[in-house]
Protein backbone atom coordinates (compact mmCIF):
# COMPACT_ATOMS: atom_id res chain seq x y z
CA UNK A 1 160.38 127.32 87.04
CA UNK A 2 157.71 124.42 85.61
CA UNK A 3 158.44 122.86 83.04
CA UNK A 4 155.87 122.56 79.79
CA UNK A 5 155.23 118.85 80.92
CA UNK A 6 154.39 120.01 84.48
CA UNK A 7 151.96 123.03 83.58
CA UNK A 8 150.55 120.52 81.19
CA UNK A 9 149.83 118.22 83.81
CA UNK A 10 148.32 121.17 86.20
CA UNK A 11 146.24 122.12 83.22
CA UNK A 12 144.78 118.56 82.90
CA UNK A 13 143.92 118.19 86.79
CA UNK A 14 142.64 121.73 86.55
CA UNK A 15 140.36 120.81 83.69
CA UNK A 16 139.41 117.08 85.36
CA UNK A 17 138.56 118.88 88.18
CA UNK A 18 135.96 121.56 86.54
CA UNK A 19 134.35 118.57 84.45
CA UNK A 20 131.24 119.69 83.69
CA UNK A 21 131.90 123.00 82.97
CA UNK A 22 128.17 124.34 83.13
CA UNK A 23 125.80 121.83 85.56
CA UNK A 24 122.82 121.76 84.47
CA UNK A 25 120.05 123.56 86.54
CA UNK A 26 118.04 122.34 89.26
CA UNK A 27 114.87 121.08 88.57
CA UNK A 28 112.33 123.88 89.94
CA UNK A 29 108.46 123.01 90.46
CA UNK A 30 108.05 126.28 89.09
CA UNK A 31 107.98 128.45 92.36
CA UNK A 32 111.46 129.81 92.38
CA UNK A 33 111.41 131.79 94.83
CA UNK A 34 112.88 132.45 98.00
CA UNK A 35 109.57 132.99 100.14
CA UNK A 36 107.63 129.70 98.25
CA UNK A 37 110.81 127.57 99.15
CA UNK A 38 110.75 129.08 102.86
CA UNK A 39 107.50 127.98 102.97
CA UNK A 40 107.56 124.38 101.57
CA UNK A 41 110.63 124.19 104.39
CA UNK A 42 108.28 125.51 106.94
CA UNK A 43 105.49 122.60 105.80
CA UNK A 44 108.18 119.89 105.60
CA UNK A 45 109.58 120.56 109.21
CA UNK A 46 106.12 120.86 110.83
CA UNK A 47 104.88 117.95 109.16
CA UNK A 48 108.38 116.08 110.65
CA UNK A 49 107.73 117.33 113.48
CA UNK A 50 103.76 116.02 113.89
CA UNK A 51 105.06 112.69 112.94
CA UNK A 52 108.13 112.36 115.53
CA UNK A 53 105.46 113.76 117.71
CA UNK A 54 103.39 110.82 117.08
CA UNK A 55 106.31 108.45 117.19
CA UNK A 56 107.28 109.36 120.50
CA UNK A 57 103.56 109.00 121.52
CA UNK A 58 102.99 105.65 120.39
CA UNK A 59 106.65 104.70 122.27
CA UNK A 60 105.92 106.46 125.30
CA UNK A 61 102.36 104.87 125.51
CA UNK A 62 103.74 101.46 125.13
CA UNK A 63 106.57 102.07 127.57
CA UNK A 64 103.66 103.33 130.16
CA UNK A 65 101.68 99.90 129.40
CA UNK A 66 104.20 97.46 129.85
CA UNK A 67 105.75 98.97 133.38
CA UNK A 68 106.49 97.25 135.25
CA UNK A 69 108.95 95.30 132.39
CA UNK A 70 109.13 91.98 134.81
CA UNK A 71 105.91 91.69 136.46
CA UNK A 72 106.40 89.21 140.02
CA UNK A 73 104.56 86.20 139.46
CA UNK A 74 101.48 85.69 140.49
CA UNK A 75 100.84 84.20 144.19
CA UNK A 76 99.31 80.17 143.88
CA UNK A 77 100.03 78.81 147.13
CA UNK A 78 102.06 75.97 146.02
CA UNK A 79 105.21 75.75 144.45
CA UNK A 80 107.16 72.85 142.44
CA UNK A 81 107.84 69.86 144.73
CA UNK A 82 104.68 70.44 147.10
CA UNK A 83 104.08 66.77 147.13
CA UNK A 84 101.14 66.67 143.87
CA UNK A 85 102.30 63.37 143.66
CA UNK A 86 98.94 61.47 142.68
CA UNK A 87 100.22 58.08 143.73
CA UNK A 88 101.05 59.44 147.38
CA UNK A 89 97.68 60.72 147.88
CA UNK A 90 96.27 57.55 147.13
CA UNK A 91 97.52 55.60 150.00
């Protein structure tokens, strides 16, 4: 069986643990309702969903423009140590 000092100490936790008793309610912009909060939902996750949309667009678009990543350099004809040597062309 507990003794006093243990069911005191339960009581304590217990109470520690239920601080506040009462919360307060949640602020409401006045439409409390089930079918205005589906709707504001609805709003929120379609306009999400327009701008991940547009997101992926704008990465997709860039992703298409810069393809290849590593373009191959551009064909000159000459290449480093060709003999541009200015003072061997002069003799």
């Amino acid at each position: 069986m507990p003794t006093p000092k243990e069911n005191r100490k339960k009581v304590d936790e217990a109470d520690k643990e239920s601080f506040p008793a009462s919360d307060p309610p949640a602020w409401t912009s006045g439409a409390a309702s089930p079918e205005a909060d589906a709707r504001r939902a609805e709003k929120a996750a379609e306009k999400a969903g327009k701008e991940r949309e547009a997101e992926e667009e704008a990465v997709d678009e860039t992703l298409d423009e810069s393809f290849p990543a590593s373009d191959p350099p551009s064909w000159t004809g000459t290449h480093a140590g060709d003999g541009h040597d200015s003072a061997k062309k002069k003799k």
